[in-house]
Every structure is written in structure tokens, then in C-alpha cells.
PDB file of N, CA and C in Angstrom:
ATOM      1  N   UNK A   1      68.496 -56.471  84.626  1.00  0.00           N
ATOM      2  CA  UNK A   1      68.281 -56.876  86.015  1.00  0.00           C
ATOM      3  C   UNK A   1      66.793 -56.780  86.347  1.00  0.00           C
ATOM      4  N   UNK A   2      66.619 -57.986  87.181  1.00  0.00           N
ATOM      5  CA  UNK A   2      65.053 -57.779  87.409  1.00  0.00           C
ATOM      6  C   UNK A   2      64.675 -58.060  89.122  1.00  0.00           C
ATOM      7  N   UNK A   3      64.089 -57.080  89.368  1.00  0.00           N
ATOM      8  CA  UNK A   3      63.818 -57.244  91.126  1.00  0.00           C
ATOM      9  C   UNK A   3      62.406 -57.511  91.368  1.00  0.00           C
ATOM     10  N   UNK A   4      62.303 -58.528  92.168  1.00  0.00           N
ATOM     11  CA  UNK A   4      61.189 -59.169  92.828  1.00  0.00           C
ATOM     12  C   UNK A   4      61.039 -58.827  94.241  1.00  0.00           C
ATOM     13  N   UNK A   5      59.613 -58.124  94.487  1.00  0.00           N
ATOM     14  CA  UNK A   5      59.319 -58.446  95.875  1.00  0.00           C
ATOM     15  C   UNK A   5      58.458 -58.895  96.679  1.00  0.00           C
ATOM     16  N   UNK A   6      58.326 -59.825  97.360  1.00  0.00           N
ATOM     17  CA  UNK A   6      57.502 -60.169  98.183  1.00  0.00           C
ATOM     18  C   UNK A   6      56.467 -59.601  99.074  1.00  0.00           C
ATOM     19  N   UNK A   7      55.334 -59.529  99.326  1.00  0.00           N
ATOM     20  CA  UNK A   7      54.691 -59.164 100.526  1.00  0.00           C
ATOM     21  C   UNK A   7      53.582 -60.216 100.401  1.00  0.00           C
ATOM     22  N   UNK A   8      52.959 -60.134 102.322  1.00  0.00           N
ATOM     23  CA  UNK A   8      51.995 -60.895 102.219  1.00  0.00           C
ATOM     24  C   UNK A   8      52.102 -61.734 103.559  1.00  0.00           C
ATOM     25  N   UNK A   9      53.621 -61.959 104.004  1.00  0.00           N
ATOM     26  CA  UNK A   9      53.424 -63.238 105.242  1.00  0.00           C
ATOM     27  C   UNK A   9      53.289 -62.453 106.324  1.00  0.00           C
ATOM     28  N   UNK A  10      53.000 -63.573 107.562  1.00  0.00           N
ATOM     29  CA  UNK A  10      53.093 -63.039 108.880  1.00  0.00           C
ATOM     30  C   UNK A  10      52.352 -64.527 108.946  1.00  0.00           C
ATOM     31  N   UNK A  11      51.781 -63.886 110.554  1.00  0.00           N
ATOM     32  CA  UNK A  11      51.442 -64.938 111.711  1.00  0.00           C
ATOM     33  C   UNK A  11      50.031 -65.346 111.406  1.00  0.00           C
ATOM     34  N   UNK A  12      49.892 -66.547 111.491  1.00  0.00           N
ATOM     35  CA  UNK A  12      48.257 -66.931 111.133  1.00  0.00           C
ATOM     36  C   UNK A  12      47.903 -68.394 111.925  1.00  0.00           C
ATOM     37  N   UNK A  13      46.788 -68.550 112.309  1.00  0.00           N
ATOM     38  CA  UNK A  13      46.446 -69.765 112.463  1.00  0.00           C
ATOM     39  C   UNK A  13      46.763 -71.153 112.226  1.00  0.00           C
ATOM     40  N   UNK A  14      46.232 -72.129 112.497  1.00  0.00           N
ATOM     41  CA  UNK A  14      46.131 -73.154 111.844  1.00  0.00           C
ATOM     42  C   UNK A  14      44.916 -72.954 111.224  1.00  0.00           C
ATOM     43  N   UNK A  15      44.931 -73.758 110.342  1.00  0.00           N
ATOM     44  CA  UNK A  15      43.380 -73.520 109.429  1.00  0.00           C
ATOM     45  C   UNK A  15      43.183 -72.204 108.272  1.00  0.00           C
ATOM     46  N   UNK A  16      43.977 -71.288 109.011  1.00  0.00           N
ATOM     47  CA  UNK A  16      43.880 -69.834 108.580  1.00  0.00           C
ATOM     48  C   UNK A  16      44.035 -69.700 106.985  1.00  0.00           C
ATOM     49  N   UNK A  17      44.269 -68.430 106.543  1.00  0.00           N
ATOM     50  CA  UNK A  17      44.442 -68.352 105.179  1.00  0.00           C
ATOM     51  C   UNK A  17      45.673 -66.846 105.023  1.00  0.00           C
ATOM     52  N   UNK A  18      46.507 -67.546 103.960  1.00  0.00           N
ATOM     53  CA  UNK A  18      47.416 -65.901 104.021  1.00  0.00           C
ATOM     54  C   UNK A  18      47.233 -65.721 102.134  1.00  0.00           C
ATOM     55  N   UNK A  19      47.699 -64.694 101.840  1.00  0.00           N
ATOM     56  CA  UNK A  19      47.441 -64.431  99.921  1.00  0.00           C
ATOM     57  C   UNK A  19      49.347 -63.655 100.377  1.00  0.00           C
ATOM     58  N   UNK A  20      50.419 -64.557  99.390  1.00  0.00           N
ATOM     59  CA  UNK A  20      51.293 -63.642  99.271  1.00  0.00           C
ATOM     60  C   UNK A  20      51.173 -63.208  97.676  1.00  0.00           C
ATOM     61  N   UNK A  21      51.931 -62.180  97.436  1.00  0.00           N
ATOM     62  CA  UNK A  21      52.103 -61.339  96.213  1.00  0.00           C
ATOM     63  C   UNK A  21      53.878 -61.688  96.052  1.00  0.00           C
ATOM     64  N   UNK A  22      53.932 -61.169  94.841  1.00  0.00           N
ATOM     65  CA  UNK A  22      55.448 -60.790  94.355  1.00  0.00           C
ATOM     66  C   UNK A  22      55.451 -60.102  93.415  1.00  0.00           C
ATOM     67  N   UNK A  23      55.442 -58.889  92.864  1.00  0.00           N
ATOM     68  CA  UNK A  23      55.788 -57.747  92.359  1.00  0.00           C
ATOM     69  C   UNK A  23      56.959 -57.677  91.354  1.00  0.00           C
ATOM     70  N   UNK A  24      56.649 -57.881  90.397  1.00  0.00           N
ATOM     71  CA  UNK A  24      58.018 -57.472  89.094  1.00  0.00           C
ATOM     72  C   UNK A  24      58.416 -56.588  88.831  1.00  0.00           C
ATOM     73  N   UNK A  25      59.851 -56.014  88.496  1.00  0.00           N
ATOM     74  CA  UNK A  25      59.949 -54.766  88.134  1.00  0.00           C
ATOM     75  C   UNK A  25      60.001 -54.611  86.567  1.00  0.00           C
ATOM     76  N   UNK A  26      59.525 -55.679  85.962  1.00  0.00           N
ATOM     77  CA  UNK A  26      59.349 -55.925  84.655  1.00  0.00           C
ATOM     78  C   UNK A  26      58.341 -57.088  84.317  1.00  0.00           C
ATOM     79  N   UNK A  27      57.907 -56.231  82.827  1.00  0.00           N
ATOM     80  CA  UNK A  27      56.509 -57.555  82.693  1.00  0.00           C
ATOM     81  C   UNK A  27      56.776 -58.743  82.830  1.00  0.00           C
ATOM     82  N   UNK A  28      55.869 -59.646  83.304  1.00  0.00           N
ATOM     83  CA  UNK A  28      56.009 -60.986  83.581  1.00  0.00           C
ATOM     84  C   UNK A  28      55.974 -61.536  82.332  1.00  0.00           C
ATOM     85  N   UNK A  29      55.189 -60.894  81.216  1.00  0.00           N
ATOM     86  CA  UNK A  29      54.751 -61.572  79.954  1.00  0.00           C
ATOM     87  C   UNK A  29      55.661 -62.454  79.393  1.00  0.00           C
ATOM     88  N   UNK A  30      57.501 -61.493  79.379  1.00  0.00           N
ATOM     89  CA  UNK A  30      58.544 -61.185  78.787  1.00  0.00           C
ATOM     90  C   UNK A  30      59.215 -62.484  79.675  1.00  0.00           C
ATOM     91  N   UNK A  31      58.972 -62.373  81.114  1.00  0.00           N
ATOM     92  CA  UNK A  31      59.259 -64.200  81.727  1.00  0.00           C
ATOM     93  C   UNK A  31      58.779 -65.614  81.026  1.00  0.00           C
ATOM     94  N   UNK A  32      58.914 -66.543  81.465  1.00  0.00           N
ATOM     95  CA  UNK A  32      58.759 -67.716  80.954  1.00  0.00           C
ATOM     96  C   UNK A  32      58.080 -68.642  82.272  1.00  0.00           C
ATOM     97  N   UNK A  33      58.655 -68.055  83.245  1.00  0.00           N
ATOM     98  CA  UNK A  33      57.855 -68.960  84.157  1.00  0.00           C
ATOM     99  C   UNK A  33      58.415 -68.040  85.529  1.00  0.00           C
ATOM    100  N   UNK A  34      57.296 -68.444  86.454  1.00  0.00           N
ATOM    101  CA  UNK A  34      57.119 -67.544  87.724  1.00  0.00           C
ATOM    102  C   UNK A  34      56.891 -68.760  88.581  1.00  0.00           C
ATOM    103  N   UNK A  35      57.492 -68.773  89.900  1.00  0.00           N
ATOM    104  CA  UNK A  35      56.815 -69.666  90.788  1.00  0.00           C
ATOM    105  C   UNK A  35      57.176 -69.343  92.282  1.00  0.00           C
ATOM    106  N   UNK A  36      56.836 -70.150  93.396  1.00  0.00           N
ATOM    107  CA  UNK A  36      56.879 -70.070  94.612  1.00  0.00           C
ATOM    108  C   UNK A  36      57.583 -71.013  95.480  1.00  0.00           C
ATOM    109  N   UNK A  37      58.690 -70.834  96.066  1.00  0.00           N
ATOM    110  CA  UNK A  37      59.517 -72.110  96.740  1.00  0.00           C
ATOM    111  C   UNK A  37      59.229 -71.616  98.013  1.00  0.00           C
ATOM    112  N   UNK A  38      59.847 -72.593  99.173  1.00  0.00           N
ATOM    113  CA  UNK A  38      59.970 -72.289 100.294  1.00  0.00           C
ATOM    114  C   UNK A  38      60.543 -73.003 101.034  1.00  0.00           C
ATOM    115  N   UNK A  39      61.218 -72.306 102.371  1.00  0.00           N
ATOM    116  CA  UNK A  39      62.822 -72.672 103.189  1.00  0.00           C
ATOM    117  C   UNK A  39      62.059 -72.850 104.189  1.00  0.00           C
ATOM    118  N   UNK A  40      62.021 -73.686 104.930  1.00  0.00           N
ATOM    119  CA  UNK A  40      61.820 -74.195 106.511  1.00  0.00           C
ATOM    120  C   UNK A  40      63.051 -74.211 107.127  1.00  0.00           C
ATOM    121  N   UNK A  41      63.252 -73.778 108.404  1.00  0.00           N
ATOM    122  CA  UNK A  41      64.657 -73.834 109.091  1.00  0.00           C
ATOM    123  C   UNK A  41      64.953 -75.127 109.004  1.00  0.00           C
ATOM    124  N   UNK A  42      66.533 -75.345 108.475  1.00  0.00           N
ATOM    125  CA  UNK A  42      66.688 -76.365 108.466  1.00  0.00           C
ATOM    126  C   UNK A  42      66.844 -77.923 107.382  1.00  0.00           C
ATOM    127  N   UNK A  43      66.167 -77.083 106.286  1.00  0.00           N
ATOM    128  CA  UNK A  43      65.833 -77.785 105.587  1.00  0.00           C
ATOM    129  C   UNK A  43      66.071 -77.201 104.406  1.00  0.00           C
ATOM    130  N   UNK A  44      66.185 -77.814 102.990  1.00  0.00           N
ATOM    131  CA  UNK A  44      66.289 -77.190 101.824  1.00  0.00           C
ATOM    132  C   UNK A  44      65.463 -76.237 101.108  1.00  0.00           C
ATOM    133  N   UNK A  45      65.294 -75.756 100.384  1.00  0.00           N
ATOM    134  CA  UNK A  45      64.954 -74.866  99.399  1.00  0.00           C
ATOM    135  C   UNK A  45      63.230 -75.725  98.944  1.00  0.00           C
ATOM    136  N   UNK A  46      62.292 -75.654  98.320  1.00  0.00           N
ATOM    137  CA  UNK A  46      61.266 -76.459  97.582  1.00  0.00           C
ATOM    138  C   UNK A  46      60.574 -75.501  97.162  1.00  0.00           C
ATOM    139  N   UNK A  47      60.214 -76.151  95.516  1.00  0.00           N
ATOM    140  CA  UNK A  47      58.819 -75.666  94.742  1.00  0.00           C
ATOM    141  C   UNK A  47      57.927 -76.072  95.435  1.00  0.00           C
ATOM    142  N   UNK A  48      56.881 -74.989  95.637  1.00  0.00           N
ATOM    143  CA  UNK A  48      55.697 -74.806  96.221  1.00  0.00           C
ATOM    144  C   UNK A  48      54.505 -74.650  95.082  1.00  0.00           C
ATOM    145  N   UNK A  49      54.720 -74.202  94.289  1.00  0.00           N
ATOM    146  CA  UNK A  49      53.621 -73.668  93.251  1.00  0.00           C
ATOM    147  C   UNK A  49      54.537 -72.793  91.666  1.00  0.00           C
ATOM    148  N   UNK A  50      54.777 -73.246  90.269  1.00  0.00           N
ATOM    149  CA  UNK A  50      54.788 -72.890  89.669  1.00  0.00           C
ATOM    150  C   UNK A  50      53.394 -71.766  88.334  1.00  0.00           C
ATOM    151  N   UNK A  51      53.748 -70.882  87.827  1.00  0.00           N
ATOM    152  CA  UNK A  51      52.821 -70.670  86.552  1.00  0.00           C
ATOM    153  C   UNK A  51      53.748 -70.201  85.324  1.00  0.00           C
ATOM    154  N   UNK A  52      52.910 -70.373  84.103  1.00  0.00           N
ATOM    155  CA  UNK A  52      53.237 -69.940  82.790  1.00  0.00           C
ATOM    156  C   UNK A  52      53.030 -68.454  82.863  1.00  0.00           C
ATOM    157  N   UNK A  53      53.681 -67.719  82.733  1.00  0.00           N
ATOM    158  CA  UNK A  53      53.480 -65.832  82.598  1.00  0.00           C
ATOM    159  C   UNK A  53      53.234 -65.710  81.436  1.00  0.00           C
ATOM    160  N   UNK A  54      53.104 -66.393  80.055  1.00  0.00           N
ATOM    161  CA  UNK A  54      51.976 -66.382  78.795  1.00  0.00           C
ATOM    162  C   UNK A  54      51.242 -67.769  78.726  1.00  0.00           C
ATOM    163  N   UNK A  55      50.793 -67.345  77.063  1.00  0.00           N
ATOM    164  CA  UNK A  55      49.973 -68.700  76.904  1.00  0.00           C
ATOM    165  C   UNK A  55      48.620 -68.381  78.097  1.00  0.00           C
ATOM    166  N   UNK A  56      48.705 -70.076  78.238  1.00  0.00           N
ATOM    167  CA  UNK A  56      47.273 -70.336  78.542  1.00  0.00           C
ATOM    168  C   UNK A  56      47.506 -70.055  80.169  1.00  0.00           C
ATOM    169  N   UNK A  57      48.684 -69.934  80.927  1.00  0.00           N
ATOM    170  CA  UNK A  57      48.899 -70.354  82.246  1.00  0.00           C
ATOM    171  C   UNK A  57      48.649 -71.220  82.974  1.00  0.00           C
ATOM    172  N   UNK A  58      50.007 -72.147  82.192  1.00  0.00           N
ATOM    173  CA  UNK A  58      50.003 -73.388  82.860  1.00  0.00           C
ATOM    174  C   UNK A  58      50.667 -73.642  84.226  1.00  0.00           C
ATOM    175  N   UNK A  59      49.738 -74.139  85.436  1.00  0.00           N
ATOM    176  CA  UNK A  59      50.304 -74.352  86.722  1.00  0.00           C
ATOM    177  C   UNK A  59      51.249 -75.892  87.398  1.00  0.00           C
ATOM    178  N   UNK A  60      51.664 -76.129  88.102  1.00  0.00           N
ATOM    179  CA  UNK A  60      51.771 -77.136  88.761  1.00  0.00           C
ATOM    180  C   UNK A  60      52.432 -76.946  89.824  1.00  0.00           C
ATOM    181  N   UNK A  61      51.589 -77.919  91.042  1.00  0.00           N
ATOM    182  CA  UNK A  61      52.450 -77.614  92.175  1.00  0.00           C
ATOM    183  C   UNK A  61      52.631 -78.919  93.093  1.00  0.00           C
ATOM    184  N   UNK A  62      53.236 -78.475  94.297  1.00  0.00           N
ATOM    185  CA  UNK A  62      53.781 -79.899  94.776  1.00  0.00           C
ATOM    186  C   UNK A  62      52.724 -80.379  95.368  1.00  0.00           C
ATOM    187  N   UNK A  63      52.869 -81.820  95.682  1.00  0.00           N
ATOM    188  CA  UNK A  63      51.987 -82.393  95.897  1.00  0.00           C
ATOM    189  C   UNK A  63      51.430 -82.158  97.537  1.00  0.00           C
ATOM    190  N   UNK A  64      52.340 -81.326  98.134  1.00  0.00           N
ATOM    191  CA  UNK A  64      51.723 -81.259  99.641  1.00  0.00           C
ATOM    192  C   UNK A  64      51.022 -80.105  99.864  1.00  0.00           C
ATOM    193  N   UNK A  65      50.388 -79.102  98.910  1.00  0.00           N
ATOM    194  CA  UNK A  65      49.682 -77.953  98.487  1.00  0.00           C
ATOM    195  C   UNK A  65      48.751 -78.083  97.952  1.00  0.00           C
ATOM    196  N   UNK A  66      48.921 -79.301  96.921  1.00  0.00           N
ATOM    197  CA  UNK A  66      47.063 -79.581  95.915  1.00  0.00           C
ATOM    198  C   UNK A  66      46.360 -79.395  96.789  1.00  0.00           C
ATOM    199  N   UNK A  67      44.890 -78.615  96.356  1.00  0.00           N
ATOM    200  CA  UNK A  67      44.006 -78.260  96.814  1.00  0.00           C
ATOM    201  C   UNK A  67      43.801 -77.130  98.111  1.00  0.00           C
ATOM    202  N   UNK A  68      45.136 -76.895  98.281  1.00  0.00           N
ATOM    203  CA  UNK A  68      45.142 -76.033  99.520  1.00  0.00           C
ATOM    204  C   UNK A  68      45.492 -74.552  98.796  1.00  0.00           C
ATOM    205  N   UNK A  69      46.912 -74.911  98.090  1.00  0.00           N
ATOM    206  CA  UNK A  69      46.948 -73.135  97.429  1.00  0.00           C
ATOM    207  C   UNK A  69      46.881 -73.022  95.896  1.00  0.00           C
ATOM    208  N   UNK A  70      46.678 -71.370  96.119  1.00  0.00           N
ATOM    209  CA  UNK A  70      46.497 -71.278  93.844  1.00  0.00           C
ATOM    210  C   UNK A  70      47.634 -70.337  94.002  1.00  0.00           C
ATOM    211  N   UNK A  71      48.434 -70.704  92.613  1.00  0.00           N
ATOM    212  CA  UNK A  71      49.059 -69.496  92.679  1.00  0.00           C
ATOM    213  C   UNK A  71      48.058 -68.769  91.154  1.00  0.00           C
ATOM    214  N   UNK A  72      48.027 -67.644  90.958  1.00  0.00           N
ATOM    215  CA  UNK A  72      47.844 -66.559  89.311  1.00  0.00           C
ATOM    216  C   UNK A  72      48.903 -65.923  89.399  1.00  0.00           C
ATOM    217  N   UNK A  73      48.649 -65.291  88.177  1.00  0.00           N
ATOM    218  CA  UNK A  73      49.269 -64.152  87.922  1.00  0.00           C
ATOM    219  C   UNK A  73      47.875 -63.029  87.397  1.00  0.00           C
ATOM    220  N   UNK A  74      48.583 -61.924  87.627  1.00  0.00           N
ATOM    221  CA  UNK A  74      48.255 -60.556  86.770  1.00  0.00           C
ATOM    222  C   UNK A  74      48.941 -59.760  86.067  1.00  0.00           C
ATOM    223  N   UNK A  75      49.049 -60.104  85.167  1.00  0.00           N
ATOM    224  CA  UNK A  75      49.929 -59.574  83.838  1.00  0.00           C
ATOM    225  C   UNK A  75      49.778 -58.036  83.704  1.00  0.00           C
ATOM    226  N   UNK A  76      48.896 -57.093  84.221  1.00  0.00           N
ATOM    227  CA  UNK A  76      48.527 -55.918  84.162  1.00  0.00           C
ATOM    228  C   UNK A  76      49.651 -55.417  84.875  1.00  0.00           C
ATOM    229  N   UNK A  77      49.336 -55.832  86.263  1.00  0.00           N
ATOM    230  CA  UNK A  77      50.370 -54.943  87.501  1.00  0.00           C
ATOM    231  C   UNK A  77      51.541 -55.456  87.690  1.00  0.00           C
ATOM    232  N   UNK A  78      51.939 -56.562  86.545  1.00  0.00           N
ATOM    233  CA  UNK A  78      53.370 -57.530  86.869  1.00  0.00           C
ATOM    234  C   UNK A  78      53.475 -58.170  88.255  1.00  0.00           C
ATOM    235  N   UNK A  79      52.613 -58.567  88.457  1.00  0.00           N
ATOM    236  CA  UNK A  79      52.504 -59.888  89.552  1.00  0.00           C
ATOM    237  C   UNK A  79      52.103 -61.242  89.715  1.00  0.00           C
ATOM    238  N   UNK A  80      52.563 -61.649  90.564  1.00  0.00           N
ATOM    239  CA  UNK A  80      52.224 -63.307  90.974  1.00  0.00           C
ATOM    240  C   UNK A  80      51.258 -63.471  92.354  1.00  0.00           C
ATOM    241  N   UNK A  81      50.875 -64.022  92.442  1.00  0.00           N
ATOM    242  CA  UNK A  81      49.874 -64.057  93.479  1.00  0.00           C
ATOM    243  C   UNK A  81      49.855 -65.677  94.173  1.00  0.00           C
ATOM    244  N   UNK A  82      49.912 -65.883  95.369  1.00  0.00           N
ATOM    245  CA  UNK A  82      49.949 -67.387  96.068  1.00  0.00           C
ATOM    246  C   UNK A  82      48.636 -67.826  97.137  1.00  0.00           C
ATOM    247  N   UNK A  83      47.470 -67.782  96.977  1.00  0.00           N
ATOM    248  CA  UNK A  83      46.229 -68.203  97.644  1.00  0.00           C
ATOM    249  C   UNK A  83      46.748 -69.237  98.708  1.00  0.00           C
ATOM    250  N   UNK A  84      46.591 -69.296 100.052  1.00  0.00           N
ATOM    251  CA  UNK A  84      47.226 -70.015 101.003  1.00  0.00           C
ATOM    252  C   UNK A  84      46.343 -70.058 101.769  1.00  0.00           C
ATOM    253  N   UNK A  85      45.438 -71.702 101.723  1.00  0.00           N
ATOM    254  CA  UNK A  85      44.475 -72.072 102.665  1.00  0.00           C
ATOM    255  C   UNK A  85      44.742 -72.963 103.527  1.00  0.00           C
ATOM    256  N   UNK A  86      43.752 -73.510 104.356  1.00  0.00           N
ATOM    257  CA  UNK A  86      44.326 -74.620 105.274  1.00  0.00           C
ATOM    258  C   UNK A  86      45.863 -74.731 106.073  1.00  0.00           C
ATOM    259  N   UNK A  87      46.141 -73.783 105.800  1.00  0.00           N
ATOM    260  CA  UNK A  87      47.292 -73.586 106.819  1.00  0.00           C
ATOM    261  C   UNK A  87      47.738 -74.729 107.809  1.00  0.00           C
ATOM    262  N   UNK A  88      48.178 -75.498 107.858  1.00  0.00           N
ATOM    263  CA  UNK A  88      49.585 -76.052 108.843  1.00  0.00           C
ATOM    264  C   UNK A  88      50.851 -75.484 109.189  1.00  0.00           C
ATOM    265  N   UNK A  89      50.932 -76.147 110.786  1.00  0.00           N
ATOM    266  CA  UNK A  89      52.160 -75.469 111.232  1.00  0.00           C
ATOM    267  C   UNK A  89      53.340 -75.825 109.539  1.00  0.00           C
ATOM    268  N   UNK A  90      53.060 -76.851 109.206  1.00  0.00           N
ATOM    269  CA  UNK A  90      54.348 -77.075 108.192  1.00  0.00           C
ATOM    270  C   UNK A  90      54.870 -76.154 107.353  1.00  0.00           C
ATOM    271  N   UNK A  91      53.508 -75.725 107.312  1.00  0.00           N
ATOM    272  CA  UNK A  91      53.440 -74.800 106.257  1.00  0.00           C
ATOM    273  C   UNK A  91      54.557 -73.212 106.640  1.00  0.00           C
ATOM    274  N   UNK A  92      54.960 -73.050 107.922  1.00  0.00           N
ATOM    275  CA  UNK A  92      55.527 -71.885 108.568  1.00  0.00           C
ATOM    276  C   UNK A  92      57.308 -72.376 107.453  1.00  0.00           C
ATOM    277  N   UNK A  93      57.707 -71.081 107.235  1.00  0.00           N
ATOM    278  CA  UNK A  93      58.423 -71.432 106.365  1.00  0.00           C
ATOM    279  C   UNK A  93      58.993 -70.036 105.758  1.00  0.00           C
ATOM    280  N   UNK A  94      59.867 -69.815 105.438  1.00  0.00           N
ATOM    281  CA  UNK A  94      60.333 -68.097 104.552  1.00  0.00           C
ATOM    282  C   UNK A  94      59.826 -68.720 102.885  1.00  0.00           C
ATOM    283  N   UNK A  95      59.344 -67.955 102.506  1.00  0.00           N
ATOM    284  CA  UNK A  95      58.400 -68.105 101.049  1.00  0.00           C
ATOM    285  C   UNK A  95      59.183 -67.219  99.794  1.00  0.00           C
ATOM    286  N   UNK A  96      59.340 -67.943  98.780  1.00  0.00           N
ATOM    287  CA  UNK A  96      60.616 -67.310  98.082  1.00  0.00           C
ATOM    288  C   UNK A  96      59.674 -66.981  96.576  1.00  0.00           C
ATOM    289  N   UNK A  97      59.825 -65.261  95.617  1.00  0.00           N
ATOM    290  CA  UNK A  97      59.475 -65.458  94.279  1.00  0.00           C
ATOM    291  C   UNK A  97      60.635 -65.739  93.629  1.00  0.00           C
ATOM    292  N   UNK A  98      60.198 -66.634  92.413  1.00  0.00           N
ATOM    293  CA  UNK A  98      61.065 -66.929  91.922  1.00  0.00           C
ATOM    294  C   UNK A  98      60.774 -66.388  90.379  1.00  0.00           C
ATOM    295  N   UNK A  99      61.327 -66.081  89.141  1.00  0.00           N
ATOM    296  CA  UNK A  99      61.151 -65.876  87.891  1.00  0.00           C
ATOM    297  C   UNK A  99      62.301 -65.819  86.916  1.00  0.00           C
ATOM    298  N   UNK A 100      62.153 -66.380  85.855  1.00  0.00           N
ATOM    299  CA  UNK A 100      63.092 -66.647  84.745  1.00  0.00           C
ATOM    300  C   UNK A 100      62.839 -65.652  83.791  1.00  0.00           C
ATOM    301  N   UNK A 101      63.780 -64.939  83.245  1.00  0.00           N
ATOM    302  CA  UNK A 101      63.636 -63.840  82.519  1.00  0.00           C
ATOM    303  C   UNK A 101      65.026 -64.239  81.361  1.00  0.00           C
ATOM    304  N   UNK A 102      65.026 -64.626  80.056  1.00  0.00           N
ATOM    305  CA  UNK A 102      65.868 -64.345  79.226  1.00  0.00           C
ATOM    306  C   UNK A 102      66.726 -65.262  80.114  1.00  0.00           C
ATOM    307  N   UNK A 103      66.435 -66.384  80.200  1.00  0.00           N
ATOM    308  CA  UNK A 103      66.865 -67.846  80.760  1.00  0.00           C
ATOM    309  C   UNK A 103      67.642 -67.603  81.841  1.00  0.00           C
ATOM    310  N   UNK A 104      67.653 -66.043  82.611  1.00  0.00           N
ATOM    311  CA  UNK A 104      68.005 -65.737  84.008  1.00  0.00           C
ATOM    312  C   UNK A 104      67.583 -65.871  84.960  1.00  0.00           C
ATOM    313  N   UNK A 105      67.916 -66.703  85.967  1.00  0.00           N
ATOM    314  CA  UNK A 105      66.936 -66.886  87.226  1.00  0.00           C
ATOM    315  C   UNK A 105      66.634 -65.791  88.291  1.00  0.00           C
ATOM    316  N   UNK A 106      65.654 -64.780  88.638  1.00  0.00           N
ATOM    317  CA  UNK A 106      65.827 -64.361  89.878  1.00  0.00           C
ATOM    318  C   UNK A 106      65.090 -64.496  90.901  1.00  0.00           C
ATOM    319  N   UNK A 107      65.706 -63.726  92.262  1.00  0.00           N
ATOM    320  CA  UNK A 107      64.588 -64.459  93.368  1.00  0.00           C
ATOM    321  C   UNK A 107      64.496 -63.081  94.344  1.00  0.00           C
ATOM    322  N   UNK A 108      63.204 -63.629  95.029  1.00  0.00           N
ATOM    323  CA  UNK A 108      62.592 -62.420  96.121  1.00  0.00           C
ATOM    324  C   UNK A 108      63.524 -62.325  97.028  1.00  0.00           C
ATOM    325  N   UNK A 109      63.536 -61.520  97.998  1.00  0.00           N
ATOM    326  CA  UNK A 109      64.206 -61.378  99.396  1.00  0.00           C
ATOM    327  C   UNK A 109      63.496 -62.505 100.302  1.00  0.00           C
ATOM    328  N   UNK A 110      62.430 -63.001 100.103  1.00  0.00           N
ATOM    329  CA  UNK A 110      61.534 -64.224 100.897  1.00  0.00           C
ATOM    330  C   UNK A 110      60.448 -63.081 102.092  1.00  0.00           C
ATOM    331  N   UNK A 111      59.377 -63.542 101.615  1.00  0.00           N
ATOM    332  CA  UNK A 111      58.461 -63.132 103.288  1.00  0.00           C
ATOM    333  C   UNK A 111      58.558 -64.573 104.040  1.00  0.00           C
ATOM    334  N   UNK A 112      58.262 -64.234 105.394  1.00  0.00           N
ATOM    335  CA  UNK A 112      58.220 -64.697 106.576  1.00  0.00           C
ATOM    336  C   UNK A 112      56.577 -66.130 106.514  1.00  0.00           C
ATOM    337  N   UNK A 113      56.684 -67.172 106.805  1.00  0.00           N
ATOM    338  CA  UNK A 113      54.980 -67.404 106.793  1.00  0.00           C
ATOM    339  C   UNK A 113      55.374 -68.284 108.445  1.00  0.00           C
ATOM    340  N   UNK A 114      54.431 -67.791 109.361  1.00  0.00           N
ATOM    341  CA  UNK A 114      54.211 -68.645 110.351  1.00  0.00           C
ATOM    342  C   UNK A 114      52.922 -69.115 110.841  1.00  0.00           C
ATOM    343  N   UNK A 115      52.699 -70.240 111.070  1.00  0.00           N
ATOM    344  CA  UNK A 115      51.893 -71.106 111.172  1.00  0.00           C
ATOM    345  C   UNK A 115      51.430 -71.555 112.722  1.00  0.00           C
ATOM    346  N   UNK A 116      51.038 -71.049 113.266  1.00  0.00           N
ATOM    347  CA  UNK A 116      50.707 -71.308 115.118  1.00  0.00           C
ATOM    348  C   UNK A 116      50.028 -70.610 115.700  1.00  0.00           C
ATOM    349  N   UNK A 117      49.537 -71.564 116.804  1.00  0.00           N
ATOM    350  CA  UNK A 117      48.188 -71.145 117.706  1.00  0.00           C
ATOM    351  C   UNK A 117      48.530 -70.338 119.012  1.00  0.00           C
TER     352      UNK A 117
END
């Protein structure tokens, strides 16, 4: 069993910038892939930002994020990390980790991200 947790959201601007984290309770190395979805009321589930947890760390993310967020990792402290610039209201949303471990999927409890002036 592997538990993920989130920290990092709250209330921010437009324009603003938030950094969420997600926390492994096991090395990421031993994952295959780590990434970031997110739930808007109302609406479905979406990849936000994938990475490779070995290798070279390979990323990709959706196309309504290029250039706005990074996700890394840090393989030291077993984490994922989500750089969140330029902020739009759209962007307000519950923010989910996600990671595959031994072709098991698991997921965060979600932080909160809101987006308004």
C-alpha cells in the first residue's frame, strides 16, 4: 500500500503563483510514473501534468498548462512537486497526486486550488 499526500493549495490571485507537493510513503524511484490531475465542480477528472520517477524524467502535460506549470520530482524526499504560475480563475479546481506503483494506481486525498480576486 502506498499513501500520497498533498499540500500546497489555497486561495490566490489571478496572475498569482501556488507550488503544490505530494509526498510518498515510498520511493518514487520504485514508481513508474507520477502525475497531477484535477476536478473542477462539475466536471470530470483531467491530467494536468505527468513525470517519469526514473530515467531521464520524462514530462508531459496538457495543453492548457504549457508554459504556465512544471511539475519535478525529488527522488531524495519521495516527492512530486507542481510549479503553478499565471493562475486563472479556471485554474480553481481540487488538485489530485496520482502514482503507479507495481502497475497499481494510487491517489492523494486532493488539495483545494482557488483562483479569485
Amino acid at each position: 500500500q502506498v499513501q500520497l499526500v498533498e499540500s500546497g493549495g489555497g486561495l490566490v490571485q489571478p496572475g498569482g503563483s501556488l507550488r503544490l507537493s505530494c509526498a510518498a510513503s515510498r520511493s518514487i524511484v520504485s514508481s513508474t510514473v507520477m502525475g497531477w490531475y484535477r476536478q473542477a465542480p462539475g466536471k470530470e477528472r483531467e491530467l494536468v501534468a505527468r513525470i517519469a520517477t526514473g530515467g531521464s524524467g520524462y514530462t508531459n502535460y496538457a495543453d492548457f498548462v504549457k508554459g504556465r506549470f512544471t511539475i519535478s520530482r525529488d527522488i531524495v524526499n519521495n516527492m512530486v512537486h507542481l510549479e503553478m504560475n499565471s493562475l486563472k480563475p479556471e485554474d480553481t479546481a481540487v488538485y489530485y497526486c496520482d502514482a503507479v506503483f507495481d502497475f497499481k494506481e494510487y491517489w492523494g486525498q486532493g488539495t483545494q486550488v482557488i483562483v479569485s480576486s
